[in-house]
Structures are given as C-alpha cells and as structure tokens.
Protein backbone atom coordinates (compact mmCIF):
# COMPACT_ATOMS: atom_id res chain seq x y z
CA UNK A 1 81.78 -7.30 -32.46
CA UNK A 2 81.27 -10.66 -30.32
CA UNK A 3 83.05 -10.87 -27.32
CA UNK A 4 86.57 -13.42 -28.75
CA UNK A 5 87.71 -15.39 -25.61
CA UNK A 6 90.10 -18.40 -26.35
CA UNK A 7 92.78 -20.11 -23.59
CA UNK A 8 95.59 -22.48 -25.04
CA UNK A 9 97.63 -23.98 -23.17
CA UNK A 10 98.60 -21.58 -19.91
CA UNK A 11 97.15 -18.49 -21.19
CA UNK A 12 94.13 -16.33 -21.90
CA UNK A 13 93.47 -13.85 -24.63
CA UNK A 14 90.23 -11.64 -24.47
CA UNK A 15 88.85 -9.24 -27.01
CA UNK A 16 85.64 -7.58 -25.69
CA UNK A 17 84.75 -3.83 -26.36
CA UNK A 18 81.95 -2.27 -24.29
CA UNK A 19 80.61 -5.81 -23.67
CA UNK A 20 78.79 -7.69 -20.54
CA UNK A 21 81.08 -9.60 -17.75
CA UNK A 22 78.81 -12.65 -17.68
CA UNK A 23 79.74 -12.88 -21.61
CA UNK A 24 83.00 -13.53 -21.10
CA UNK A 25 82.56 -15.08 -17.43
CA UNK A 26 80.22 -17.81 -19.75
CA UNK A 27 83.02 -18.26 -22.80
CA UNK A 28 85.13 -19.10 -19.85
CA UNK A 29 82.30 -21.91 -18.43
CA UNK A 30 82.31 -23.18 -22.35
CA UNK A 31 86.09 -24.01 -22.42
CA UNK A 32 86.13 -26.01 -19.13
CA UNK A 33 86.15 -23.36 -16.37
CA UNK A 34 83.51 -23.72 -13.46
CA UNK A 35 82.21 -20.27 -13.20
CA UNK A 36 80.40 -19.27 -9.98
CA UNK A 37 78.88 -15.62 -10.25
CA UNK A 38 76.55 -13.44 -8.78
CA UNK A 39 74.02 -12.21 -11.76
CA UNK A 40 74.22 -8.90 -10.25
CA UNK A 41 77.95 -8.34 -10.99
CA UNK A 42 77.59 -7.43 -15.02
CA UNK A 43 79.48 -4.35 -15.73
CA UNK A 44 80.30 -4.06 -19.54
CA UNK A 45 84.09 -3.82 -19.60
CA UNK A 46 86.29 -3.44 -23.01
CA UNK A 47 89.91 -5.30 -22.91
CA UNK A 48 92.11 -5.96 -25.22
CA UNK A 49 94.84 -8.73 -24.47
CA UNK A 50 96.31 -11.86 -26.02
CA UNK A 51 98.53 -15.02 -24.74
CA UNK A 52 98.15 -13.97 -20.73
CA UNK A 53 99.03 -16.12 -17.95
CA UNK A 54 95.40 -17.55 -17.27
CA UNK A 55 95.86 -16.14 -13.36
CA UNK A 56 97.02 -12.74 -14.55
CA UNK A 57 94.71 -12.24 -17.41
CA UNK A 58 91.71 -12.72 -14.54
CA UNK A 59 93.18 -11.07 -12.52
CA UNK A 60 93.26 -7.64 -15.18
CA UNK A 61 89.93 -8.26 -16.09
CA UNK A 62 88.50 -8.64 -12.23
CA UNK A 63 90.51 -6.53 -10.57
CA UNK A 64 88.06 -4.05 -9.61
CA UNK A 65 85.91 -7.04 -8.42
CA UNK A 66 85.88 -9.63 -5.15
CA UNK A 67 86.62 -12.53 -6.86
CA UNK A 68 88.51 -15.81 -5.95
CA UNK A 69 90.37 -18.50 -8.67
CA UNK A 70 90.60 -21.71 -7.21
CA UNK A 71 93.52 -23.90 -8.87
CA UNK A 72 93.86 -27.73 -9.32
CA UNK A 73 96.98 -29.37 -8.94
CA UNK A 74 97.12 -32.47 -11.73
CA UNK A 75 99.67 -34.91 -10.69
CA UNK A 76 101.04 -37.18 -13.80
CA UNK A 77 103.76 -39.69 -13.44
CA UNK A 78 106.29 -36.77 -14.98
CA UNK A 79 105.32 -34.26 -11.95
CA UNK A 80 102.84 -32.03 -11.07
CA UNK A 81 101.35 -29.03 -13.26
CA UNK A 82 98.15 -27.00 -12.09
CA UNK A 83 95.06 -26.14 -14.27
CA UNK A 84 92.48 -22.74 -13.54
CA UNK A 85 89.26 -25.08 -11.82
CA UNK A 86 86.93 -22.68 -10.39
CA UNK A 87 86.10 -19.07 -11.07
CA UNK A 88 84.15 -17.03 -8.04
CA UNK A 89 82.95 -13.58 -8.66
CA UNK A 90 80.49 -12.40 -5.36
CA UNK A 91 80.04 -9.31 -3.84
CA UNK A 92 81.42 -9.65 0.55
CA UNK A 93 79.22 -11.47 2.37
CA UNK A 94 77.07 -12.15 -0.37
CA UNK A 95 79.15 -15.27 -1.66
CA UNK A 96 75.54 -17.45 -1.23
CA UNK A 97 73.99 -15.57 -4.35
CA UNK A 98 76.34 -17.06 -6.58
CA UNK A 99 75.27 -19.17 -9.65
CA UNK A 100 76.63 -21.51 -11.64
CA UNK A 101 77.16 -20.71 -15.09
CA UNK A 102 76.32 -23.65 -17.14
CA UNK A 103 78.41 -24.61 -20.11
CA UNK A 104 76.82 -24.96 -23.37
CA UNK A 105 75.00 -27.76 -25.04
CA UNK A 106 77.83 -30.07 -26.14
CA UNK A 107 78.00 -30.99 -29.89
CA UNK A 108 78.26 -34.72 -30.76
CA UNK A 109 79.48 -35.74 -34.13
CA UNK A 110 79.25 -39.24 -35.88
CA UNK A 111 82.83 -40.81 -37.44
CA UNK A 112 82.07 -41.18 -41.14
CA UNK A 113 84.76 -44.21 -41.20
CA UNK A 114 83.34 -46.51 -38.20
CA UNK A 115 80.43 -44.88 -36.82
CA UNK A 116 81.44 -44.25 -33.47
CA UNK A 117 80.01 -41.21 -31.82
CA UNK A 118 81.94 -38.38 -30.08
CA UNK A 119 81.72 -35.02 -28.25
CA UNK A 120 83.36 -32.15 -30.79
CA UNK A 121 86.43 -30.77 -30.34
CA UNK A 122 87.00 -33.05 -26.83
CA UNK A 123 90.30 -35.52 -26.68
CA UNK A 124 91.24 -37.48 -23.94
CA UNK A 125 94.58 -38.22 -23.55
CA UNK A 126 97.04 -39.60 -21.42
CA UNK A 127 100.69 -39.13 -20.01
CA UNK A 128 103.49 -41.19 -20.07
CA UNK A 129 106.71 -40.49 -17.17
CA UNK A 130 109.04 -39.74 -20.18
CA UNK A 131 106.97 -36.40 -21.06
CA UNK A 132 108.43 -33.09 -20.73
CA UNK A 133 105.53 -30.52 -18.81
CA UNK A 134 107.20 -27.34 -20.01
CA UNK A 135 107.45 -28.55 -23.63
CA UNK A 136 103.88 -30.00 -22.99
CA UNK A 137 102.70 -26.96 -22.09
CA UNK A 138 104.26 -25.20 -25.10
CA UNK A 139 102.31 -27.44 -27.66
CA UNK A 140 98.80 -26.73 -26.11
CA UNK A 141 99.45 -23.58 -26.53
CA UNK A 142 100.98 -23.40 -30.23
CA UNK A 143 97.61 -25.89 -31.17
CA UNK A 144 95.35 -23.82 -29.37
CA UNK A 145 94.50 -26.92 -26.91
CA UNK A 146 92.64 -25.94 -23.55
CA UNK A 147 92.95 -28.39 -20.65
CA UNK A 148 89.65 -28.89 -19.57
CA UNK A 149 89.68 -31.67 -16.90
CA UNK A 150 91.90 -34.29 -14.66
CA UNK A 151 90.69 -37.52 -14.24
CA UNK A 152 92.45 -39.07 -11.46
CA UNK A 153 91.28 -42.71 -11.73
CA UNK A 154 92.08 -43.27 -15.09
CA UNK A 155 94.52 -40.54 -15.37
CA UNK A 156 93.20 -39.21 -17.99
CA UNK A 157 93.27 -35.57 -19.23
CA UNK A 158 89.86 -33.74 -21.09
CA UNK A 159 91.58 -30.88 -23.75
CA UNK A 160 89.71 -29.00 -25.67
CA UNK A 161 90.05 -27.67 -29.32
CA UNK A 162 89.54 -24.43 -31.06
CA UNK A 163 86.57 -24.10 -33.28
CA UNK A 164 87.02 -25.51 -36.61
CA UNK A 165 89.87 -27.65 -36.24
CA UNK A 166 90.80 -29.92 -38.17
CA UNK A 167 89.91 -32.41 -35.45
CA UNK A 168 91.12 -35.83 -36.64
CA UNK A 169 94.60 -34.48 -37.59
CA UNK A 170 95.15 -32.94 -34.30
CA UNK A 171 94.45 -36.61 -32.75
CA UNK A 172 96.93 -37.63 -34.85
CA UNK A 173 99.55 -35.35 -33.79
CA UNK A 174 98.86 -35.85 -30.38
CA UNK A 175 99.13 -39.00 -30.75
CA UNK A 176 102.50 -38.93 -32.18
CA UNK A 177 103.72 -36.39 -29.52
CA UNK A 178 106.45 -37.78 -27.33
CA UNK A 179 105.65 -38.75 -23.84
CA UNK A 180 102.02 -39.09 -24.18
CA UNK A 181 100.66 -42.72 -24.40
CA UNK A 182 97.59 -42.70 -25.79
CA UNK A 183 94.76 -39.86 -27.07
CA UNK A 184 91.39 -41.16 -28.19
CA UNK A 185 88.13 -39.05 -28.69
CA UNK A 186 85.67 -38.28 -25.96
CA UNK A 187 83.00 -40.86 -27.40
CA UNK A 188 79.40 -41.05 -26.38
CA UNK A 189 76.99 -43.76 -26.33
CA UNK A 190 73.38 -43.77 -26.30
CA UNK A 191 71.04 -44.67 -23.09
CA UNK A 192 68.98 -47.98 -24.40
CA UNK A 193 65.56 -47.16 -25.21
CA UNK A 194 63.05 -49.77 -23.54
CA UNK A 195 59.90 -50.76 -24.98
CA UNK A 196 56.56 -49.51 -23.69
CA UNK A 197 54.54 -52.94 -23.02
CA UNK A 198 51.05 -52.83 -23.11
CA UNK A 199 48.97 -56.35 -21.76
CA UNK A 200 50.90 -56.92 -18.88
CA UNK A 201 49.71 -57.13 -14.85
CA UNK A 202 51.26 -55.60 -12.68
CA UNK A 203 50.12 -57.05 -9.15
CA UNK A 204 53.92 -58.00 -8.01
CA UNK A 205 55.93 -55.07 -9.59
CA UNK A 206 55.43 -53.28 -6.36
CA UNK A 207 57.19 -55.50 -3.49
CA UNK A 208 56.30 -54.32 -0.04
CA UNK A 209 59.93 -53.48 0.91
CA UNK A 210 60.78 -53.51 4.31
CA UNK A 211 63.98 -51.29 4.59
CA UNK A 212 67.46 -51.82 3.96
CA UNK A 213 68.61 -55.10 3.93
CA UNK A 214 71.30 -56.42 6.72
CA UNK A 215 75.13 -55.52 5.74
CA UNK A 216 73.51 -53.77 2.24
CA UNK A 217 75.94 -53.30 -0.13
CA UNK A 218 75.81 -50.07 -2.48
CA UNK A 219 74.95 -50.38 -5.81
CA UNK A 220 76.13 -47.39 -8.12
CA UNK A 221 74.06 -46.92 -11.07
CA UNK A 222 75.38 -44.79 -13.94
CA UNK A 223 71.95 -43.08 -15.71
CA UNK A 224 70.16 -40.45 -16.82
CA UNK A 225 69.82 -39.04 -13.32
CA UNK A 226 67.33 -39.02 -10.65
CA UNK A 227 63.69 -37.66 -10.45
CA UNK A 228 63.98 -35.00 -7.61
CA UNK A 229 60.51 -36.88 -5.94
CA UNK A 230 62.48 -39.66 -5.27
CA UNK A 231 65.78 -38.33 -4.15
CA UNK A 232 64.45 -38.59 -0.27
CA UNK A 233 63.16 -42.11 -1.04
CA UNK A 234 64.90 -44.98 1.40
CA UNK A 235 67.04 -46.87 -1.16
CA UNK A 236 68.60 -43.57 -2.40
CA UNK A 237 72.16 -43.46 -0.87
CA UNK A 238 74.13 -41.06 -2.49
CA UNK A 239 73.67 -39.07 -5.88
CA UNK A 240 76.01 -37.33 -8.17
CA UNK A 241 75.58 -35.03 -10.77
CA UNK A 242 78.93 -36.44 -13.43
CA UNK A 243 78.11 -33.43 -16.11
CA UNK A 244 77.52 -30.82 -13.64
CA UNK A 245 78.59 -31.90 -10.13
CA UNK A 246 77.96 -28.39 -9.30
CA UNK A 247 74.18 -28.83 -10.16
CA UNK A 248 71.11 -30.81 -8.60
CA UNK A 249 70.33 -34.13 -9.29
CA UNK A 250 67.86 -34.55 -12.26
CA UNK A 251 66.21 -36.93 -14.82
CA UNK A 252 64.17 -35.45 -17.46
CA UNK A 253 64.22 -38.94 -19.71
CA UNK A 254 62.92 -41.09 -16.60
CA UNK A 255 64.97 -44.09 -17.56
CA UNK A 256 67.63 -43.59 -14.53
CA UNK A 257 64.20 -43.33 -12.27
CA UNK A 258 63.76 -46.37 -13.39
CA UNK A 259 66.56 -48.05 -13.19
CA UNK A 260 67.23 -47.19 -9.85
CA UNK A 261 63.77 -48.57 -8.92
CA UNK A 262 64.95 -51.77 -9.80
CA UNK A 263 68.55 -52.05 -8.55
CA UNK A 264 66.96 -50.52 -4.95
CA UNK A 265 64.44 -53.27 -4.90
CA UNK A 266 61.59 -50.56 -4.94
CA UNK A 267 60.28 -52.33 -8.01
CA UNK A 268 60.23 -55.96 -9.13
CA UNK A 269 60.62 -57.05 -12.78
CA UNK A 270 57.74 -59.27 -13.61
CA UNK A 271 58.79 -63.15 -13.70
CA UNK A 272 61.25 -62.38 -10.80
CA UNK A 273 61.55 -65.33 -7.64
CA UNK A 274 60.37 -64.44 -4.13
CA UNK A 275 63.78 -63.15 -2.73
CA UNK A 276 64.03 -60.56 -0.16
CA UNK A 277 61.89 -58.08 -0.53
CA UNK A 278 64.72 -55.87 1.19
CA UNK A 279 66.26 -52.62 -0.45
CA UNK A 280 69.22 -51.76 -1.45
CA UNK A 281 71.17 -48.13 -0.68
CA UNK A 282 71.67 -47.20 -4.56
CA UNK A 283 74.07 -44.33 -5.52
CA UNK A 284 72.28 -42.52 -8.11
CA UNK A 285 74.61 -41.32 -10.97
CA UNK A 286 73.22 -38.91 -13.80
CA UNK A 287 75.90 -39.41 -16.67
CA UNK A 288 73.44 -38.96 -19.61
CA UNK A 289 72.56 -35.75 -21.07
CA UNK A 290 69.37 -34.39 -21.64
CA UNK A 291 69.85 -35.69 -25.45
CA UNK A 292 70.54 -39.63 -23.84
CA UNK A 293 73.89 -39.82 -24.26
CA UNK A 294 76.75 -39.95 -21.94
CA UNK A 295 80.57 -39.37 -22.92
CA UNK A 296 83.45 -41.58 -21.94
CA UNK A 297 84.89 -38.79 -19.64
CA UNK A 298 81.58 -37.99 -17.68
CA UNK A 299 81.28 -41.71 -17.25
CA UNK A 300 84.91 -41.59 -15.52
CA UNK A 301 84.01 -39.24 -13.23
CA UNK A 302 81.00 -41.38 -12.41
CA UNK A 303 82.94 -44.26 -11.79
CA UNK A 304 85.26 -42.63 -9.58
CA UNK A 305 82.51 -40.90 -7.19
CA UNK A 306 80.95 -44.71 -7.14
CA UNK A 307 84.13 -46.27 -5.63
CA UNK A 308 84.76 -43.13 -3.06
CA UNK A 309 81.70 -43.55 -1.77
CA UNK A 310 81.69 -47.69 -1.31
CA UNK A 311 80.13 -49.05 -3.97
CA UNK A 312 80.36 -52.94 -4.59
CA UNK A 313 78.35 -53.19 -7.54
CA UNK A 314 77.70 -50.63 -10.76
CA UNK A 315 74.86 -50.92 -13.00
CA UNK A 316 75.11 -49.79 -16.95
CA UNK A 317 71.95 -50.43 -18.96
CA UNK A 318 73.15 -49.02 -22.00
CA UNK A 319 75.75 -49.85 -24.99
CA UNK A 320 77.23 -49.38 -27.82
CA UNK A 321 79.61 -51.37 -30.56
CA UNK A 322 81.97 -48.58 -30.33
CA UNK A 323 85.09 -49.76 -28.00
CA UNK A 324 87.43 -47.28 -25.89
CA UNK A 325 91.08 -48.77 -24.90
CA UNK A 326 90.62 -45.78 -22.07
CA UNK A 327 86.92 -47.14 -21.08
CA UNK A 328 88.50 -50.68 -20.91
CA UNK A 329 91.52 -49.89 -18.81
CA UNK A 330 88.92 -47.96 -16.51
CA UNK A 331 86.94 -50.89 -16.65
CA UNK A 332 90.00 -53.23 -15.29
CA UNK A 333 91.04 -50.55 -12.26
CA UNK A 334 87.39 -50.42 -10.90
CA UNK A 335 86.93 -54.17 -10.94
CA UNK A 336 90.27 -54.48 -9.20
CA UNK A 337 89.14 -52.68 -6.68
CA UNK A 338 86.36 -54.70 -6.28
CA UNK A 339 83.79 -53.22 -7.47
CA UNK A 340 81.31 -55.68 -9.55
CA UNK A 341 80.27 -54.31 -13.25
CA UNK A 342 76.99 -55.33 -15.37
CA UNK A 343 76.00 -53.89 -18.37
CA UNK A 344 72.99 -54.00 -20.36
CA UNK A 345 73.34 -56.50 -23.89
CA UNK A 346 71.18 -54.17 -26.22
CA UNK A 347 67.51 -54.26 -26.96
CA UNK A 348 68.07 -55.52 -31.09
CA UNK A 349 68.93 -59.23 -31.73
CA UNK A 350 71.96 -58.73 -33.91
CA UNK A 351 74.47 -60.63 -32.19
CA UNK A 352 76.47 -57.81 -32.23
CA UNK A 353 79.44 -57.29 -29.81
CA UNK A 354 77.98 -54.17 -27.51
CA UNK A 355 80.39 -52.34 -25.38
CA UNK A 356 81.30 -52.04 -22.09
CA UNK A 357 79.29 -55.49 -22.15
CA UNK A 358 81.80 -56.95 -23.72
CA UNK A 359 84.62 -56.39 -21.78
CA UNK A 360 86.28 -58.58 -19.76
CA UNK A 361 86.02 -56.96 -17.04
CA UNK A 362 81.74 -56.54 -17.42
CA UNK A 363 78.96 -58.83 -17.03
CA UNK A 364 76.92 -58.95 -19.95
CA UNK A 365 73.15 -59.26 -19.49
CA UNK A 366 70.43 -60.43 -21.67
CA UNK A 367 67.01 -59.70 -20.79
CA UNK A 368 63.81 -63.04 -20.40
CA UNK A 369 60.31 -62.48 -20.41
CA UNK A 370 57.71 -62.75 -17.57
CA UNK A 371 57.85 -66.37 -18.94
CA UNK A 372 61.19 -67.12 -18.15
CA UNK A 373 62.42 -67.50 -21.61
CA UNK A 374 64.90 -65.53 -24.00
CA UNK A 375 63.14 -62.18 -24.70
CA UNK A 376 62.67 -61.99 -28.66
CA UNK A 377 64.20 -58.61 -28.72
CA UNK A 378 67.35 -59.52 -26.28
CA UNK A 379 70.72 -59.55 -27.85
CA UNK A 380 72.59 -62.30 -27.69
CA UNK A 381 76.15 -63.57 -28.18
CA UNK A 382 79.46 -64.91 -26.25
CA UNK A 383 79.53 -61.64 -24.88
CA UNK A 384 76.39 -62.06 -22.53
CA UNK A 385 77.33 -63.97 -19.46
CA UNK A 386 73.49 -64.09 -18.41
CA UNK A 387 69.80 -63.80 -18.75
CA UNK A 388 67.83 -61.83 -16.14
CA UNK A 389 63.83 -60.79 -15.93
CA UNK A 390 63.76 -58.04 -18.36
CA UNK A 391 59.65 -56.62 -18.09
CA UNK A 392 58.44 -54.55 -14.87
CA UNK A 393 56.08 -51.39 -14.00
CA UNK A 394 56.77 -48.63 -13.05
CA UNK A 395 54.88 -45.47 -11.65
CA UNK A 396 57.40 -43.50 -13.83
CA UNK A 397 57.46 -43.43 -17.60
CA UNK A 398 60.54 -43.10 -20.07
CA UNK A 399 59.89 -40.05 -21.81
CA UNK A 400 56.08 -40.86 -21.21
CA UNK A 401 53.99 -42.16 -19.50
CA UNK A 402 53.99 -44.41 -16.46
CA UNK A 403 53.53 -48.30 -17.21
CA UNK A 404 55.10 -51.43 -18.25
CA UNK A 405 58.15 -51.55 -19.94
CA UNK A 406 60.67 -54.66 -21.42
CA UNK A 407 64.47 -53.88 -21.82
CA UNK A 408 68.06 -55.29 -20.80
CA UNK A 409 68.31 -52.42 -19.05
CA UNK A 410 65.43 -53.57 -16.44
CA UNK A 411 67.69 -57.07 -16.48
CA UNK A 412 71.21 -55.40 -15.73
CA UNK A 413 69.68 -53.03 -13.34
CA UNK A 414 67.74 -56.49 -11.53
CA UNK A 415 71.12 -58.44 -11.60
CA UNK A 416 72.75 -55.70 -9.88
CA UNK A 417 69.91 -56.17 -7.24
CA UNK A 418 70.54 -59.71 -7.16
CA UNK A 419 74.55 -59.88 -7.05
CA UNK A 420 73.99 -56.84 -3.69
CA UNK A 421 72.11 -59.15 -2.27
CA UNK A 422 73.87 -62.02 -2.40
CA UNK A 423 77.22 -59.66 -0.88
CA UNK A 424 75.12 -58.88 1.83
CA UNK A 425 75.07 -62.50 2.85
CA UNK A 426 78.45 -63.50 1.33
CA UNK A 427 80.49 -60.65 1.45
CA UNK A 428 83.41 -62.61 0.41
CA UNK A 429 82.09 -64.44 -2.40
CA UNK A 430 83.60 -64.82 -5.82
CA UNK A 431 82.03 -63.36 -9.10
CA UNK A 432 81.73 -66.87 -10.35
CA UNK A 433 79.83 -67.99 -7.25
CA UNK A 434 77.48 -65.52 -7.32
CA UNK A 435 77.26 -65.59 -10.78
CA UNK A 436 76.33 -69.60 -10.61
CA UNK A 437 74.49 -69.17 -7.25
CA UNK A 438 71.99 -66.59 -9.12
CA UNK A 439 72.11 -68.91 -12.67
CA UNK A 440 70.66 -72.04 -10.82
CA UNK A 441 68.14 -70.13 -8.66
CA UNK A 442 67.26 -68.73 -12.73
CA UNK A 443 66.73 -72.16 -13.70
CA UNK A 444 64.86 -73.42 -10.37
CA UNK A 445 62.09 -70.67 -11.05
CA UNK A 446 61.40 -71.34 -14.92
C-alpha cells in the first residue's frame, strides 16, 4: 500500500507500513513543507496515526533521528498563528550533506468558464481583523486545507487542497467564510514567446559596455531565470530563485537570459539611440517554471525579494487577459514604494487588454522595429503607454538557438534600461517625466 500522508489544518496523519523515510519526508515537500535531508537517512519505518499536532506527529515519526523543525510565525491583522516551514533531517556534524527535496511538478488547469489558467488545488486568500484564528484553524482542518505559504507583502496566504476536491466549491466557501476578505485561485500566465528573426545585422547589438553606470539603479526582472554562465557577469546584482529559493539560479527556456541582457545594457535592441553604453546592476528573478509559466504567488515572492534588495525598476515581459484583484493590489503597494513597473503588451495584434499591462499601476509597452515604426505583430490599445525597440541579438537562444529575435518583451526589458538610466541622473524624477523625457528622445531618433 502507498505511503497516505495528508496535513489539514494543524495536524498530520501518516499511514506508511514497512515504507522508505524519504517517501514520506517528499509527501511532506509536496504539501508545502521545505524538506532538507541527508539521502543517507532512509530507514523504512511503518506508523499508523491520524489528526496529530504537525510538531508532535514529526516528532513520533523522527524521534530516533537528529532532526530540527523550523517554525514560521504568520502575523495577520487578527494576531499571530505559526505554520511548520522547514524540515531538517542530518546526521551531527554532517548537517552540509543535506538536500533539498524538491516538490513535485505542479499541475495547471484551464477555467472552462473564462479561460484563465491556474495551479490545482492552490487558493490564495486573505485575512480580514474580524477573523477568529482558532475557528480558522478548525475549518482547514474539517476541509482538509494545508497552509502552504505567508506572503508578507501582499498578505496573502498559499492553502492547499486535498486531491480531488471539488475545487471551485471550496473557493466558494472560503469565500463566504467570515473574516476572510478575499480568496482567488493561484493563476498562472504564460512567458511571451518571441519570434526568431532571420535577415537582420547584428553589428550594434553588442555595445562595448564600460561598467556600471554612476548612481545605477537596480532593475529587478521577473523571468524564467538565469543561465548559470552568466550569473558572474558584471550587470548581475542579485538573483533569486521565487519557486525554489532553496535552489540555484537557472534558465532552461533562455528567455530570462535574455531579458536580462537587455535591461543590464549587455545587449542593445537593434534601432536603439546612442545612449550610455553603461550597465545596469539587474536582479535576476526566475518566476517561470520549466513549462513557461509563472503563478501569481511565486510572482509575490519575486516582488518582495526585488524591493528588499533596492530595486527601482521591475521588468515583466509577459501577459495575460486574465486579471487578479490580489496581483493588482500587489501591483499598487510596490509602486508606492517606489518601485517603477513595465510590462510587456503581447506579441498578437488583438487589441486585447493584457494583464499586469494594464494596470494602473504598470507601464504598458509595445514593441517598434529596427525602423522605428509600430512592429506588425505588437499589440496595441489604451492600455500601452509606449513603444520601445522591440528586435536585438543575442548569443543566447529561446529554446534554440542563438540569434535575432523581435518581441515586447525585448521592448519592456529595453524601457526598463532606459527609465534606470534616466534615475541614475534624476533620481528624483517623476514617472511622467521620464516617461516624456524617453517619448521625445523616441521621436528625435525615427
């Protein structure tokens, strides 16, 4: 018989009979839990319990083991209540051999009435200062809910469902629970695809950069990762692994790579003007999935390790027409901290609204050709606030090979370039004089 591990609420239950640690250890990393374990420690054990404190039921099934549970404390405008975090299971002195179990390959599932995207059996939700945490606790557990992650920005809590729920009637219920304000899904979008450009020269994709520019201002961009060649490379500031911050930096589709090349200054889209040829410190982000999507809640946690570690300006080449009340209200909080936010308009010409572009609290870009005019593929709409040079090269491919490439990814990412480098000079200035500072300079160079 499988091993049968489910926590709701508070408490653990664990069937297993004759069956390996790790098994369990990993059903644990699939509900939330950050496991850290030496592959060495892998006895088969057999227990038999159900509705445990979470602490107690670890501690019965490791107490013959060094082991350490290391508890978050999730404060809520109704108090405090703490959530299991981190599981470590070492043998002494040997804590460095540790791994991290990774959680399984999230499901994504399409809504069959709007076509929004989401993660399966993930809610976000949110507390109000009128909710009761003991009676909170006590329906998790009689819905079989798992808390599965605090995010303190947004305040926004990740809970997890049992298999085979009845998904969209638990949203409803927790919805209509008293005391919490709002519960939406966990949706994903989809990383724009650019197109591969064949034709082109590149002779000034490849500015001779000559460092970091005076008083550079961080620019946060929230991809598909980082290509570990270029995590040493001098516009790389800081990187952050939103799925897994536990794991290294990565970027199997190449499109963060790229992306990063461009808000850094490393590369030039073609058409661009003869600004600085000065980099920019870039925070590298990896948000997407090895599938190209990213979820609302990953993105979150993105956002918040941007504005801890100084950024000024974020970068988003991706969208979708799926809006998130919780992604807005994120949206509005960053940007009132000061932090600057573009986003990529979509690579179809539907018109379409695409989100977070749309927001008011994002910059919508469009992308132009080396020519300086509207890209035939560029959305459009009241939604985009501008058009930026949307073709470069790049010695990395997306999900190929190396080359040119047209997108409004390449613009957002560019913008963000520009709107750094104008902070560096004008640390004080408005959005709508850099935005109108960096429109006319547009025009000049058509």
């Amino acid at each position: 018989m499988p091993v049968e591990v489910s926590i709701r609420g508070n408490r653990l239950s664990v069937n297993a009979e004759n069956e390996p640690l790790m098994d369990i250890l990993q059903a644990l990393a699939d509900q939330g839990i950050t496991v850290h374990a030496d592959p060495e420690i892998n006895p088969y054990v057999t227990f038999s319990f159900s509705n445990r404190e979470i602490g107690q039921g670890l501690n019965t099934l490791l107490r013959d083991l060094n082991y350490v549970l290391i508890w978050k404390s999730i404060e809520t405008p109704a108090g405090q209540f703490a959530i299991l975090e981190e599981v470590h299971l070492f043998f002494p002195g040997k804590k460095e051999h540790e791994k991290t179990l990774q959680p399984g390959k999230r499901q994504l599932v399409k809504n069959p009435n709007d076509g929004s995207v989401f993660v399966k059996n993930e809610i976000l939700l949110r507390l109000s200062r009128e909710i009761d945490l003991k009676n909170f606790d006590k329906f998790l557990f009689e819905n079989g809910l798992a808390v599965a992650g605090y995010n303190i920005t947004a305040r926004i809590i990740k809970v997890i469902l049992p298999e085979k729920s009845d998904y969209f009637a638990i949203l409803e219920l927790i919805n209509r629970y008293p005391g919490i304000e709002k519960a939406e899904a966990n949706y994903a979008y989809p990383v724009n695809h650019p197109f591969f450009v064949t034709g082109l020269s590149t002779e000034t994709s490849y500015p001779e950069a000559k460092g970091l520019s005076e008083n550079a201002v961080p620019i946060a961009v929230i991809d598909s990762g980082l290509s570990q060649e270029y995590l040493s490379a001098p516009y790389v500031y800081r990187s952050f692994n939103s799925i897994n911050p536990d794991s290294p930096l990565s970027d199997s589709l190449g499109h963060g790579t790229q992306m990063a090349m461009i808000a850094g200054g490393a590369v030039k889209p073609l058409g661009a003007g003869d600004e600085s040829d000065a980099l920019n410190p870039v925070i590298a982000i990896k948000g997407f999935d090895e599938e190209g999507y990213i979820s609302n809640y990953d993105l979150m946690n993105g956002i918040d390790f941007a504005l801890n570690n100084g950024a000024r300006v974020m970068s988003l080449s991706w969208g979708s027409e799926t809006k998130s009340e919780f992604l807005d209200q994120t949206f509005d909080y960053a940007a009132s901290k000061g932090l600057i936010i573009v986003a990529a308009a979509g690579n179809e010409p539907t018109g379409n609204i695409m989100y977070p572009a749309a927001y008011d609290s994002v910059i919508g870009v469009g992308a132009l050709d080396p020519g300086g005019k509207q890209w035939d593929k560029s959305n459009y709409g009241d939604f985009v606030t501008i058009y930026a040079p949307g073709f470069a090269s790049f010695p990395v491919g997306y999900k190929g090979e190396p080359g040119a490439y047209a997108g409004t990814s390449i613009s957002t990412a560019y913008l963000a370039n520009r709107i750094a480098g104008y902070l560096s000079k004008k640390p004080d200035a408005t959005i709508k004089e850099i935005l109108t500072a960096l429109s006319d300079k547009t025009e000049n160079e058509k």
